[in-house]
N, C-alpha and C. Protein backbone atom coordinates (compact mmCIF):
# COMPACT_ATOMS: atom_id res chain seq x y z
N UNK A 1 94.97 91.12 69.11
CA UNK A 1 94.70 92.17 70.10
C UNK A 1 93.44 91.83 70.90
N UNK A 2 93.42 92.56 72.19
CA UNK A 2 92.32 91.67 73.02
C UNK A 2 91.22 92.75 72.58
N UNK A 3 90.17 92.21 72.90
CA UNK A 3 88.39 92.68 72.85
C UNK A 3 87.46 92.78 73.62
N UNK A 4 86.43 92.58 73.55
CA UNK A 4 85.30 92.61 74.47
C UNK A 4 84.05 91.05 73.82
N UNK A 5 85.11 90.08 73.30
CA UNK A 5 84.25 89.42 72.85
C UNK A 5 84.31 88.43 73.63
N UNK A 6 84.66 88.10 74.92
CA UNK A 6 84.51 87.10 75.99
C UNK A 6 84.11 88.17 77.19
N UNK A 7 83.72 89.14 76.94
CA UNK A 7 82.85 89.76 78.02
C UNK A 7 81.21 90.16 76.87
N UNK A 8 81.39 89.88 76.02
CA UNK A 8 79.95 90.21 75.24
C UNK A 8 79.09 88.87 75.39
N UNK A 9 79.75 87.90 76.10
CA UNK A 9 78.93 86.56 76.60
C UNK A 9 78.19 87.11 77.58
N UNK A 10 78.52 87.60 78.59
CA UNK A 10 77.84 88.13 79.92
C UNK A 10 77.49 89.16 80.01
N UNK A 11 76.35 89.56 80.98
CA UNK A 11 75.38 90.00 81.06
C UNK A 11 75.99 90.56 83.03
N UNK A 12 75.77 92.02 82.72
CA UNK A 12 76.47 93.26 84.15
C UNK A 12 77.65 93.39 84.41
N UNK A 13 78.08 93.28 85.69
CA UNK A 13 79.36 93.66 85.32
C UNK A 13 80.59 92.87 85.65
N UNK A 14 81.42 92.99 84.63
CA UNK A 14 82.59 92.11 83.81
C UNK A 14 83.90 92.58 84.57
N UNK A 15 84.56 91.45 85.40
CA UNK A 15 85.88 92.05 85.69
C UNK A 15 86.76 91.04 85.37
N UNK A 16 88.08 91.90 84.87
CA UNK A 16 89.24 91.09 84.25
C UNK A 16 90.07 91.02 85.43
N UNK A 17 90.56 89.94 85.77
CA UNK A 17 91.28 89.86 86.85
C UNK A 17 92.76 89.57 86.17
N UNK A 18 94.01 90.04 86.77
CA UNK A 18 95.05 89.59 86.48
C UNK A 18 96.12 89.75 87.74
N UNK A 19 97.28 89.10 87.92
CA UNK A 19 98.58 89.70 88.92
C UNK A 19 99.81 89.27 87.99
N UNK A 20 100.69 90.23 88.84
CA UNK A 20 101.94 90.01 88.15
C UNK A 20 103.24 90.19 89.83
N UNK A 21 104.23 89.25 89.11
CA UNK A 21 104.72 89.15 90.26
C UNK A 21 104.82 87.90 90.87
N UNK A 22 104.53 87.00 90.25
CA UNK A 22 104.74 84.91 90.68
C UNK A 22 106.15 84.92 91.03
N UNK A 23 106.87 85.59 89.66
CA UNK A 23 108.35 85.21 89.60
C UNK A 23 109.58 85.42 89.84
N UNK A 24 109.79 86.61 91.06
CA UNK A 24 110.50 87.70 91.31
C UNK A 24 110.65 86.86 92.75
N UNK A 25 112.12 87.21 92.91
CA UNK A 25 112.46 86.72 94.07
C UNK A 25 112.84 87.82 95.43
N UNK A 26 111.77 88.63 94.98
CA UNK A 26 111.66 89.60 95.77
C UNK A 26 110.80 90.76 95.85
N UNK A 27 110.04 90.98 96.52
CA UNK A 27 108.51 91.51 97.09
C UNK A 27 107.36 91.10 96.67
N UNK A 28 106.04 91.69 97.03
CA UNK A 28 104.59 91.09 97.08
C UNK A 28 104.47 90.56 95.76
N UNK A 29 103.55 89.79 95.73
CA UNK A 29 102.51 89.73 94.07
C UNK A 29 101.35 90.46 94.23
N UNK A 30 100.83 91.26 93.25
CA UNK A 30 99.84 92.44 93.25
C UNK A 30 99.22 91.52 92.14
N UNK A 31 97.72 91.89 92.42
CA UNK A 31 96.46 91.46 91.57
C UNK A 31 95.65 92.81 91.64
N UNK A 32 95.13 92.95 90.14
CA UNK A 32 93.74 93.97 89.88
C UNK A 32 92.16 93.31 89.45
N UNK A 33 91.56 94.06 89.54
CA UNK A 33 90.28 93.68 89.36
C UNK A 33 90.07 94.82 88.43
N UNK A 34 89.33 94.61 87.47
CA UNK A 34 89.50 95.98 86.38
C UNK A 34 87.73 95.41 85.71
N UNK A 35 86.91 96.43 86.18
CA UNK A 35 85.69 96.85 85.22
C UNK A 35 85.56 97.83 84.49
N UNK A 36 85.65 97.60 83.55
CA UNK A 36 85.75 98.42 82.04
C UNK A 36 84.15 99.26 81.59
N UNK A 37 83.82 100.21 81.64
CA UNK A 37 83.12 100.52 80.96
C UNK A 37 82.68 99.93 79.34
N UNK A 38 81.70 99.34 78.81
CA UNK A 38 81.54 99.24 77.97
C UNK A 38 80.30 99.84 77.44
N UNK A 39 80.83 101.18 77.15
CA UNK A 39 79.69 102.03 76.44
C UNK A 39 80.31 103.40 76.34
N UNK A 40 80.04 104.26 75.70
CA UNK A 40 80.71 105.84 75.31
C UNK A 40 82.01 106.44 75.95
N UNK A 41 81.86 105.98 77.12
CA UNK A 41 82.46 105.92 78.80
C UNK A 41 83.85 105.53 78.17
N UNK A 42 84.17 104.83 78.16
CA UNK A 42 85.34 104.01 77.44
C UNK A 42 86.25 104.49 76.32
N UNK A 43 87.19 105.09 76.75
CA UNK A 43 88.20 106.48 75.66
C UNK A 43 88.59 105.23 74.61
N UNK A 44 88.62 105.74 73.51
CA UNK A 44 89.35 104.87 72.31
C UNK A 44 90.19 104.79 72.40
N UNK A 45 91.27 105.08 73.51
CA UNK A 45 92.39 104.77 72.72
C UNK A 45 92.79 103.18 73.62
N UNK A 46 92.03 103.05 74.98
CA UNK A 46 92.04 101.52 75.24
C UNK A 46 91.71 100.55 74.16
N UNK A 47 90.07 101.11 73.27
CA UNK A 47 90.14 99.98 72.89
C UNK A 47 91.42 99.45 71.19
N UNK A 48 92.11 100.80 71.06
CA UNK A 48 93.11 100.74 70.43
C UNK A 48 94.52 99.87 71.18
N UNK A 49 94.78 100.58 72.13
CA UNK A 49 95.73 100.56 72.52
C UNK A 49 96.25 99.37 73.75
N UNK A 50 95.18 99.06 74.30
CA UNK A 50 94.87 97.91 75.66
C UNK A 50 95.73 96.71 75.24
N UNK A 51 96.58 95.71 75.63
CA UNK A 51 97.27 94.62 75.12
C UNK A 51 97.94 94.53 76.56
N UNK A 52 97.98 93.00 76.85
CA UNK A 52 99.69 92.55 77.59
C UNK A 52 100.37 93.27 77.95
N UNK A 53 99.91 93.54 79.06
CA UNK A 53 101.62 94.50 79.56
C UNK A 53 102.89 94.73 79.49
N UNK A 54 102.94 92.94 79.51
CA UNK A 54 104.27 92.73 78.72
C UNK A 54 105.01 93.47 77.58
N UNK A 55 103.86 93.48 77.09
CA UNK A 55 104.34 94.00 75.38
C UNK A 55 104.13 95.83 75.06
N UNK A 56 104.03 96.36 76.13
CA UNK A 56 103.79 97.26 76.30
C UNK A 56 105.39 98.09 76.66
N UNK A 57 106.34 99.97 76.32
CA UNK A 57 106.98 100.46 76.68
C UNK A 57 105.74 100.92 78.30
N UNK A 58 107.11 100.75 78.91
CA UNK A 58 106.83 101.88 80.51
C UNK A 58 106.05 103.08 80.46
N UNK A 59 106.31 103.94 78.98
CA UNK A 59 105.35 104.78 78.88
C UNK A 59 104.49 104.70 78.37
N UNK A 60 104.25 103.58 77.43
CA UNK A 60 102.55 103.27 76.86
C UNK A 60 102.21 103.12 78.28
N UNK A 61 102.29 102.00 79.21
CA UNK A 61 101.72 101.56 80.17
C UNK A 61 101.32 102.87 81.58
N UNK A 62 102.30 103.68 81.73
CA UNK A 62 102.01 104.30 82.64
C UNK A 62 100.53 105.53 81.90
N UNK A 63 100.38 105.71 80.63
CA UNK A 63 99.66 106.80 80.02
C UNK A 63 98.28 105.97 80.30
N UNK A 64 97.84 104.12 79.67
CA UNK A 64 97.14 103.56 80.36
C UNK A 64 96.28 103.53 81.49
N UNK A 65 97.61 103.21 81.96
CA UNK A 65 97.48 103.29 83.84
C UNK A 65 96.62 104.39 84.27
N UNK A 66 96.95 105.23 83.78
CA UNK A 66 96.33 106.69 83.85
C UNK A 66 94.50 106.65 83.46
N UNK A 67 94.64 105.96 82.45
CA UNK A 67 93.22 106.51 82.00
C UNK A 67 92.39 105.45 82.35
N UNK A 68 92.83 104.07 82.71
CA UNK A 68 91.79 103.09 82.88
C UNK A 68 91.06 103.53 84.56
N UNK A 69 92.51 104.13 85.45
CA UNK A 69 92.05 104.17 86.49
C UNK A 69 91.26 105.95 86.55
N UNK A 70 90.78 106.46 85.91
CA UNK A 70 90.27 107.47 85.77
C UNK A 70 88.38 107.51 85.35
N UNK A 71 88.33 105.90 84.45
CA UNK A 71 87.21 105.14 83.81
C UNK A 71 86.64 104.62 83.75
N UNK A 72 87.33 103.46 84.77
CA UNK A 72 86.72 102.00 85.29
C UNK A 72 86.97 101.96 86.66
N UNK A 73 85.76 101.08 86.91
CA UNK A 73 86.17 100.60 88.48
C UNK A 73 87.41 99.59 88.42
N UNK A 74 88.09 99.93 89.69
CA UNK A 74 89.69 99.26 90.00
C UNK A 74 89.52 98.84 91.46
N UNK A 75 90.44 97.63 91.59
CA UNK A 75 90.43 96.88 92.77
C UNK A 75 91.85 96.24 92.59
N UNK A 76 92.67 96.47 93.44
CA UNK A 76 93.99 95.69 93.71
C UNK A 76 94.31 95.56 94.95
N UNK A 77 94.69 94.14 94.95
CA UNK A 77 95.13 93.51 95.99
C UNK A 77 96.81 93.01 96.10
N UNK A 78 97.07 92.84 97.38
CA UNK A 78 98.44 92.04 97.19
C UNK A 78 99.10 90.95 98.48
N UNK A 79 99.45 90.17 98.17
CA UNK A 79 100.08 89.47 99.18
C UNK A 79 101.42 89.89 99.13
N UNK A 80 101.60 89.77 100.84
CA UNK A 80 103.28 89.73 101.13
C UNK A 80 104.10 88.69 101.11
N UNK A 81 105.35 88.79 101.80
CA UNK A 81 106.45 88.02 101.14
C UNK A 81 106.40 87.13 102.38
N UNK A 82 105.94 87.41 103.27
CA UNK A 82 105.99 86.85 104.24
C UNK A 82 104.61 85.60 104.50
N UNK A 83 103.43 86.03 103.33
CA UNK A 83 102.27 85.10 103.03
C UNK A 83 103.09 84.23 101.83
N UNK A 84 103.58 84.67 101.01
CA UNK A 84 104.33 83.61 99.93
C UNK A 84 104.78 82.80 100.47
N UNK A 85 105.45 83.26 101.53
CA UNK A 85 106.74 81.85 101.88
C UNK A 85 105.73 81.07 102.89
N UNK A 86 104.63 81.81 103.18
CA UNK A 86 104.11 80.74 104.67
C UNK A 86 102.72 79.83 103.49
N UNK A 87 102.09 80.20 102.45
CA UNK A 87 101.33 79.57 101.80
C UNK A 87 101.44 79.14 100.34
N UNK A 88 102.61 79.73 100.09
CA UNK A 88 103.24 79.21 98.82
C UNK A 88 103.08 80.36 97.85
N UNK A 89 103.98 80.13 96.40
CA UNK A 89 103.46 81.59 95.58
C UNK A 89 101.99 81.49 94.79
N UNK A 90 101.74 80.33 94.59
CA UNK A 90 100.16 79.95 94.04
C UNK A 90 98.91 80.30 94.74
N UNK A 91 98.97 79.77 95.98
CA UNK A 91 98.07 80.48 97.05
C UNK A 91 97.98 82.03 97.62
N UNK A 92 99.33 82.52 97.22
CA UNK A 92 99.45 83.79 97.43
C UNK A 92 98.63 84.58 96.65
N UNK A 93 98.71 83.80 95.55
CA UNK A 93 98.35 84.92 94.05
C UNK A 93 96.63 85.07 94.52
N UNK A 94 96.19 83.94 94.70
CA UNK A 94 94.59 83.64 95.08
C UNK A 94 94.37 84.58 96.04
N UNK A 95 95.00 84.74 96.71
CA UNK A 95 94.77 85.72 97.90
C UNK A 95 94.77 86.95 97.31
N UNK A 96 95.53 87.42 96.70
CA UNK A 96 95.91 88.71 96.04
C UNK A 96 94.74 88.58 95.14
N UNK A 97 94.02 87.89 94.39
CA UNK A 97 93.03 88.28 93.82
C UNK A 97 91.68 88.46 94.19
N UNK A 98 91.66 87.90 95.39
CA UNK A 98 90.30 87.52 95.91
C UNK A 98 90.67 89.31 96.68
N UNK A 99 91.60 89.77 97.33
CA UNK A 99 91.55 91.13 98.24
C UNK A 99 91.57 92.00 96.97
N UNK A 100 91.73 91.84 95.67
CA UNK A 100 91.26 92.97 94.37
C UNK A 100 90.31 93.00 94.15
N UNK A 101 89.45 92.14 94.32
CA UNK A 101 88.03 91.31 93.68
C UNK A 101 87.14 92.18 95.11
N UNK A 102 87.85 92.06 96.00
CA UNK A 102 87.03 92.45 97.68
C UNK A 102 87.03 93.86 97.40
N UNK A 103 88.23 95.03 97.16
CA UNK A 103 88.66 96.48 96.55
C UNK A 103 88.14 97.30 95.94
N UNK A 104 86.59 95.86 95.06
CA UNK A 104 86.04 96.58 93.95
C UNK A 104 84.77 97.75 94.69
N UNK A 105 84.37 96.91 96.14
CA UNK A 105 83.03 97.24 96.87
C UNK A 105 81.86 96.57 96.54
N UNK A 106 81.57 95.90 94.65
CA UNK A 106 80.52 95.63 95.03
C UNK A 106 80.95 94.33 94.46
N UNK A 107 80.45 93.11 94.65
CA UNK A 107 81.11 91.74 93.83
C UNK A 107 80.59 92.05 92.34
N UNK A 108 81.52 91.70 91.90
CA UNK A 108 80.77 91.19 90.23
C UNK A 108 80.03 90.60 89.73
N UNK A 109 79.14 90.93 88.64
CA UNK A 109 78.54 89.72 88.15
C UNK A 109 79.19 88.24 87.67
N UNK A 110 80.50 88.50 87.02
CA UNK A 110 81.45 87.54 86.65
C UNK A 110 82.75 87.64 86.38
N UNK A 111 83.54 86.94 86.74
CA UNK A 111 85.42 87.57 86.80
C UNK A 111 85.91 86.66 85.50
N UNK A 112 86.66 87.17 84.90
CA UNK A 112 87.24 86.84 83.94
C UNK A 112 88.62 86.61 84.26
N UNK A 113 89.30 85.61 84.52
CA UNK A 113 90.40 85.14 85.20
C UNK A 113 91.68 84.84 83.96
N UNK A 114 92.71 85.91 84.39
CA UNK A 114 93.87 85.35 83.32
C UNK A 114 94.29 84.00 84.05
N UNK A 115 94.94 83.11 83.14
CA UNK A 115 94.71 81.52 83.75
C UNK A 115 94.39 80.45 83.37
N UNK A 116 94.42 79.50 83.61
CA UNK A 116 93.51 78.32 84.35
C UNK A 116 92.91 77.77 85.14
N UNK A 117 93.42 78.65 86.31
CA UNK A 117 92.47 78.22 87.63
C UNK A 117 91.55 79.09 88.07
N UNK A 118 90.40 79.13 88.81
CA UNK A 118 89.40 79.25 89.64
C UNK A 118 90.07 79.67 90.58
N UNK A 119 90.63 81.25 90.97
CA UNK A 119 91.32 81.77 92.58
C UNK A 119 89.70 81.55 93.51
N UNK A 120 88.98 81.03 93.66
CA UNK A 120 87.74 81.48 94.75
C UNK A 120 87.47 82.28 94.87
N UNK A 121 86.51 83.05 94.09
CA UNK A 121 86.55 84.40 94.01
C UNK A 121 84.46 84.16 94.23
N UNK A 122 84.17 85.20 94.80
CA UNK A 122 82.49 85.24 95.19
C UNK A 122 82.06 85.69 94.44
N UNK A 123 81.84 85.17 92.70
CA UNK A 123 81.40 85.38 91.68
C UNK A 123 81.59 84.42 91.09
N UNK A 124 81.12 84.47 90.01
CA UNK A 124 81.34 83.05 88.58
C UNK A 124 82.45 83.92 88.19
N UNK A 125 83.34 82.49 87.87
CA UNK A 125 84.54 82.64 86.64
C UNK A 125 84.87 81.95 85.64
N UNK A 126 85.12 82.85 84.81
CA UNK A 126 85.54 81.95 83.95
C UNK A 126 87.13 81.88 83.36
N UNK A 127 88.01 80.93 83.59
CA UNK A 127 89.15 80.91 83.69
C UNK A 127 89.80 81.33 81.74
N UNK A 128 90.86 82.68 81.45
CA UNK A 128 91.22 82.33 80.23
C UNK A 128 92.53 82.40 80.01
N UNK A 129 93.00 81.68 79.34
CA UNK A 129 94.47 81.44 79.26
C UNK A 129 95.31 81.86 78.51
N UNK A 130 96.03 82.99 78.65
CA UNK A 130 96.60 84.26 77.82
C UNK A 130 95.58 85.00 77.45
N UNK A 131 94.86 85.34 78.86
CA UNK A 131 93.50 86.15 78.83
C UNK A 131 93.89 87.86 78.34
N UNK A 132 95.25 88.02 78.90
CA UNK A 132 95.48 89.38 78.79
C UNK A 132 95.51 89.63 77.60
N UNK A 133 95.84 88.83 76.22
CA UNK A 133 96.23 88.88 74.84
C UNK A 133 94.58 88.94 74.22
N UNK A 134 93.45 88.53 74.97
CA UNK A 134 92.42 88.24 74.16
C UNK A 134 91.45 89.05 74.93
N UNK A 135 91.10 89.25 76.31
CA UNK A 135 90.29 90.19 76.23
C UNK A 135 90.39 91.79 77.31
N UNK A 136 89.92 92.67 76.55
CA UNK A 136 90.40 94.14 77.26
C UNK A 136 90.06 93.95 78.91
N UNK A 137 89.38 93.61 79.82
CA UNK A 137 89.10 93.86 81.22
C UNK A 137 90.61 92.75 81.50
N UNK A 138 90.66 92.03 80.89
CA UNK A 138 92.01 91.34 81.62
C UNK A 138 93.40 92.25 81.27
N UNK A 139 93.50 92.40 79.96
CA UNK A 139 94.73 93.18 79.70
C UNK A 139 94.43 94.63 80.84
N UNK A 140 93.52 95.00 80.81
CA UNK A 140 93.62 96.46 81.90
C UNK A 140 93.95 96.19 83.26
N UNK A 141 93.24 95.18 83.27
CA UNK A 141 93.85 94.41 85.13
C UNK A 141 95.32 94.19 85.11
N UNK A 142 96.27 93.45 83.55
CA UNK A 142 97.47 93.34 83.77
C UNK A 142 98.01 94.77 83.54
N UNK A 143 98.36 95.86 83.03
CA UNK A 143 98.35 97.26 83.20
C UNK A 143 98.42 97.50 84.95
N UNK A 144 97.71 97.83 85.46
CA UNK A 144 96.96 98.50 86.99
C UNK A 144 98.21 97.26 87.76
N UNK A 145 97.72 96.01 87.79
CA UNK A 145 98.76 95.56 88.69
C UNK A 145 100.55 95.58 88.20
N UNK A 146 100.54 95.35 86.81
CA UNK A 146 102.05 95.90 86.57
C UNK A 146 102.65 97.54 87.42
N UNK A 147 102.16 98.08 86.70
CA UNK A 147 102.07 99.39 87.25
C UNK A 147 102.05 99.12 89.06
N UNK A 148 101.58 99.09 89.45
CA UNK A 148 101.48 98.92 90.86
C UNK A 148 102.65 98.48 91.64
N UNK A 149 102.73 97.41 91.39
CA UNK A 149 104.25 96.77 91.47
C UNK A 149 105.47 97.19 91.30
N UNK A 150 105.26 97.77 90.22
CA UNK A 150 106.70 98.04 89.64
C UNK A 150 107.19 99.35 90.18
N UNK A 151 106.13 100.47 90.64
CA UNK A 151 106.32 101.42 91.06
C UNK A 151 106.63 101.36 92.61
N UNK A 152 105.67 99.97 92.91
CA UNK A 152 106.37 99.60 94.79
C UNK A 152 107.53 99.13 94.60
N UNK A 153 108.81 98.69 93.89
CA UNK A 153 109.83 97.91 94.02
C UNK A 153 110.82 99.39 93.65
N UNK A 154 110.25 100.30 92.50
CA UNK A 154 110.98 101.36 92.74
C UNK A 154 111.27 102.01 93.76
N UNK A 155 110.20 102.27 94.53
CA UNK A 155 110.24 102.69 96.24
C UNK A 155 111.36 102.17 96.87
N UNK A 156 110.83 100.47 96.74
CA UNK A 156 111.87 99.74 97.71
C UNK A 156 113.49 100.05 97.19
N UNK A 157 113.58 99.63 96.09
CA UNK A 157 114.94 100.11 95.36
C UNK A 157 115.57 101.37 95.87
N UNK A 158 115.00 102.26 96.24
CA UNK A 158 115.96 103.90 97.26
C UNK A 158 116.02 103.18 98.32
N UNK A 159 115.49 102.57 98.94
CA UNK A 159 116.21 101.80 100.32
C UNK A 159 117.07 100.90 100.14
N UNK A 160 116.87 99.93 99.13
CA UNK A 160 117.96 99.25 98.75
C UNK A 160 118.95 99.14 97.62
N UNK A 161 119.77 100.47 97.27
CA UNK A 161 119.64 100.33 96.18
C UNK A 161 121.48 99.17 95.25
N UNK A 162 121.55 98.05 96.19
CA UNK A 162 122.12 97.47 95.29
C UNK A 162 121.63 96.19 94.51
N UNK A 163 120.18 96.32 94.89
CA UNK A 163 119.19 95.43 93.72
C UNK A 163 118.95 95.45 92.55
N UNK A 164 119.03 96.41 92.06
CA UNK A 164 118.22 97.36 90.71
C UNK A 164 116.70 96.58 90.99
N UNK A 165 115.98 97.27 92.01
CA UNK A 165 114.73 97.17 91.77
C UNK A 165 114.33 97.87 91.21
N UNK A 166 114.47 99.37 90.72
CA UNK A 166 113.92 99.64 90.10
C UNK A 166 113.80 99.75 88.45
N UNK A 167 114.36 98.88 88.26
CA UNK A 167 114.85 98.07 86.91
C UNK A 167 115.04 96.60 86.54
N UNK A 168 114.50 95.93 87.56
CA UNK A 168 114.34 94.30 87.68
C UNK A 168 113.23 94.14 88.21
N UNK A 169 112.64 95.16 88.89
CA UNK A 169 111.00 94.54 89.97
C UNK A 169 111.41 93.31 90.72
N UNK A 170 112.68 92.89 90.68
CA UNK A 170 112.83 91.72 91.61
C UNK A 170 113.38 90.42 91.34
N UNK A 171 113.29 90.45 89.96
CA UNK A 171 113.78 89.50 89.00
C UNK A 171 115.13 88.92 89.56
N UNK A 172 114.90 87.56 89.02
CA UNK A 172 117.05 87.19 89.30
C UNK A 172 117.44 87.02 88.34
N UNK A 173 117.38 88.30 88.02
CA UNK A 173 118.85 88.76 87.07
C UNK A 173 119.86 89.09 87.43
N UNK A 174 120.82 89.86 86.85
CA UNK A 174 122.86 89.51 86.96
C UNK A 174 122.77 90.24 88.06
N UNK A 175 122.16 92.01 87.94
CA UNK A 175 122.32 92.77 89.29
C UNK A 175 121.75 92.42 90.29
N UNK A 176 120.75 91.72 90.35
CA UNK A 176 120.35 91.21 91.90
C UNK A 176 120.86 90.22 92.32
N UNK A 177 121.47 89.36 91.15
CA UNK A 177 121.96 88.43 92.16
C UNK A 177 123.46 88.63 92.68
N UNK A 178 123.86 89.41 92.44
CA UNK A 178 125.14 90.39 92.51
C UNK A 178 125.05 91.24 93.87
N UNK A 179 123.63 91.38 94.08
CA UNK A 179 123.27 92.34 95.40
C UNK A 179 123.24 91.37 96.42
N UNK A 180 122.56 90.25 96.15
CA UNK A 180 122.22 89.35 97.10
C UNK A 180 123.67 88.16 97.53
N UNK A 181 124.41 88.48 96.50
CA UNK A 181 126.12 87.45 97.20
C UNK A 181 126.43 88.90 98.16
N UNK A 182 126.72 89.64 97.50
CA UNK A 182 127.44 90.57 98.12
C UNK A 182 126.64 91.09 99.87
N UNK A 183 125.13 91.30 100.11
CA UNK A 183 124.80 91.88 101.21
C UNK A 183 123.84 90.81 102.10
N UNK A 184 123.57 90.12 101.10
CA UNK A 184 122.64 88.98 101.40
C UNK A 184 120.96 89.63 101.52
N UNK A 185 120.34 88.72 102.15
CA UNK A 185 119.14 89.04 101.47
C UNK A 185 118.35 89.94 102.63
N UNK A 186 117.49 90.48 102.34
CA UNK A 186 116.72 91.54 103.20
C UNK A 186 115.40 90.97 103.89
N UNK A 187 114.62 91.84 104.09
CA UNK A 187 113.07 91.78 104.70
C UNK A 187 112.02 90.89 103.17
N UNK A 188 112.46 91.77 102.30
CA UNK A 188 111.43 91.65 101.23
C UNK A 188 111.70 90.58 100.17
N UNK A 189 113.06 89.70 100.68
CA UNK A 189 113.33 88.78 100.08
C UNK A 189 112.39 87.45 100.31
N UNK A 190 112.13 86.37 99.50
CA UNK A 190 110.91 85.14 99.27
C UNK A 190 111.75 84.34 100.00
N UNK A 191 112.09 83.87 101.20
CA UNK A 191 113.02 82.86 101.85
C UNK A 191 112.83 81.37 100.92
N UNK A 192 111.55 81.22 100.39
CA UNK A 192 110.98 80.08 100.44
C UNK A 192 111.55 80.02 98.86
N UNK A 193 111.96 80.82 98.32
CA UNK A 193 112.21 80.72 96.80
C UNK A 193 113.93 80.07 96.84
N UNK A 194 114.52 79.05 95.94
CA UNK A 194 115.14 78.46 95.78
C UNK A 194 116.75 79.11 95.79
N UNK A 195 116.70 80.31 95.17
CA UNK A 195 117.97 81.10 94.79
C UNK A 195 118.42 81.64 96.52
N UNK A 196 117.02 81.89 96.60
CA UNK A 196 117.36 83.15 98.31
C UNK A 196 117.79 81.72 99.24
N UNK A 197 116.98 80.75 99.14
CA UNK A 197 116.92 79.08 100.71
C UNK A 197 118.43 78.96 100.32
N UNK A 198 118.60 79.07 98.95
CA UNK A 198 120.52 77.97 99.02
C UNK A 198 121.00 79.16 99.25
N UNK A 199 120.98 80.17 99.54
CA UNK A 199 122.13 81.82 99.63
C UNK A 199 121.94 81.67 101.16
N UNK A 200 120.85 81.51 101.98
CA UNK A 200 120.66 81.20 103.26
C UNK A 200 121.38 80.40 104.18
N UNK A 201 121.07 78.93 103.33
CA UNK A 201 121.91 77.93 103.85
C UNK A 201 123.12 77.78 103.38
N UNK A 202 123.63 78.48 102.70
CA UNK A 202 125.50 79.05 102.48
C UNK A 202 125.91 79.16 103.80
N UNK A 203 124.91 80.76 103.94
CA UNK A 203 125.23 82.09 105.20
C UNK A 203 124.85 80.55 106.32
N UNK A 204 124.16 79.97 106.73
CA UNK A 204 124.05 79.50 107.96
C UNK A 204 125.41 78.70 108.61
């Protein structure tokens, strides 16, 4: 379970950066910036309850969602689909973190990056890898941007609804790709992603 023992290295204030959303072949990638209170401030049941989003039910996560952004300073950012395909999904994500990191108002003392790479962010980082599993400001950043996301693709999903976005977030799984033979692909589709370019160059 994650901690506060790769933010008890540093000294002011600690943000866990995370995004979700690389792998979906359809809408933005969202990034958070998440400063955690560490002191009284800070409800127990994060430091109980805080983990991987992943591994989290919809309703652990949305009760979360709730209280981190009630506690801590929050910053989320996101790139569009239309920056993915023109700078790639890697560069996208950087972007999306650096406009969460910008969200917060004041820079950080130091970002704690789920990862391996260094997004350029106007602070020290330090890159950790299955950061969300090991420390709480990252797992709360993956929370805030899950959440975020998933609730924009629900949106999109009443406009479109033979995606199951709001039950795939975008994923190519059986029903979307079922949506996408049948109507072909939309606005919010990744042109640049492999499944949507060969469904394209079918249709051309």
């Amino acid at each position: 379970m994650p901690d506060f023992s790769i933010e008890d290295q540093y000294r002011g204030r600690i943000a866990g950066i995370d995004e979700v959303g690389r792998g979906p072949l359809a809408g933005p990638v969202v990034a958070a910036a998440v400063i955690l209170p560490r002191d009284e401030r800070l409800p127990d049941i994060l430091v109980r309850e805080l983990n991987d989003s992943k591994k989290l039910s919809v309703k652990k996560r949305d009760l979360l969602f709730a209280i981190i952004m009630d506690c801590a300073e929050v910053g989320i950012g996101a790139a569009s689909v239309c920056e993915i395909d023109r700078i790639n999904i890697l560069q996208a994500t950087y972007v999306a973190m650096r406009r969460a990191v910008d969200q917060l108002g004041h820079v950080p003392d130091q970002a704690l990056v789920d990862g391996n790479r260094d997004p350029g962010l106007p602070c020290a980082v330090e890159t950790v890898v299955k950061g969300d599993g090991k420390s709480l400001s990252i797992a709360a950043a993956s929370i805030v941007a899950k959440v975020v996301r998933d609730r924009a693709m629900a949106r999109l999903a009443l406009r479109y609804p033979q995606f199951g976005w709001e039950r795939n977030a975008g994923y190519g799984v059986k029903k979307h790709m079922e949506g996408l033979g049948a109507v072909g692909p939309t606005v919010h589709h990744r042109r640049s992603f492999k499944p949507v370019a060969d469904l394209l160059g079918n249709l051309a």
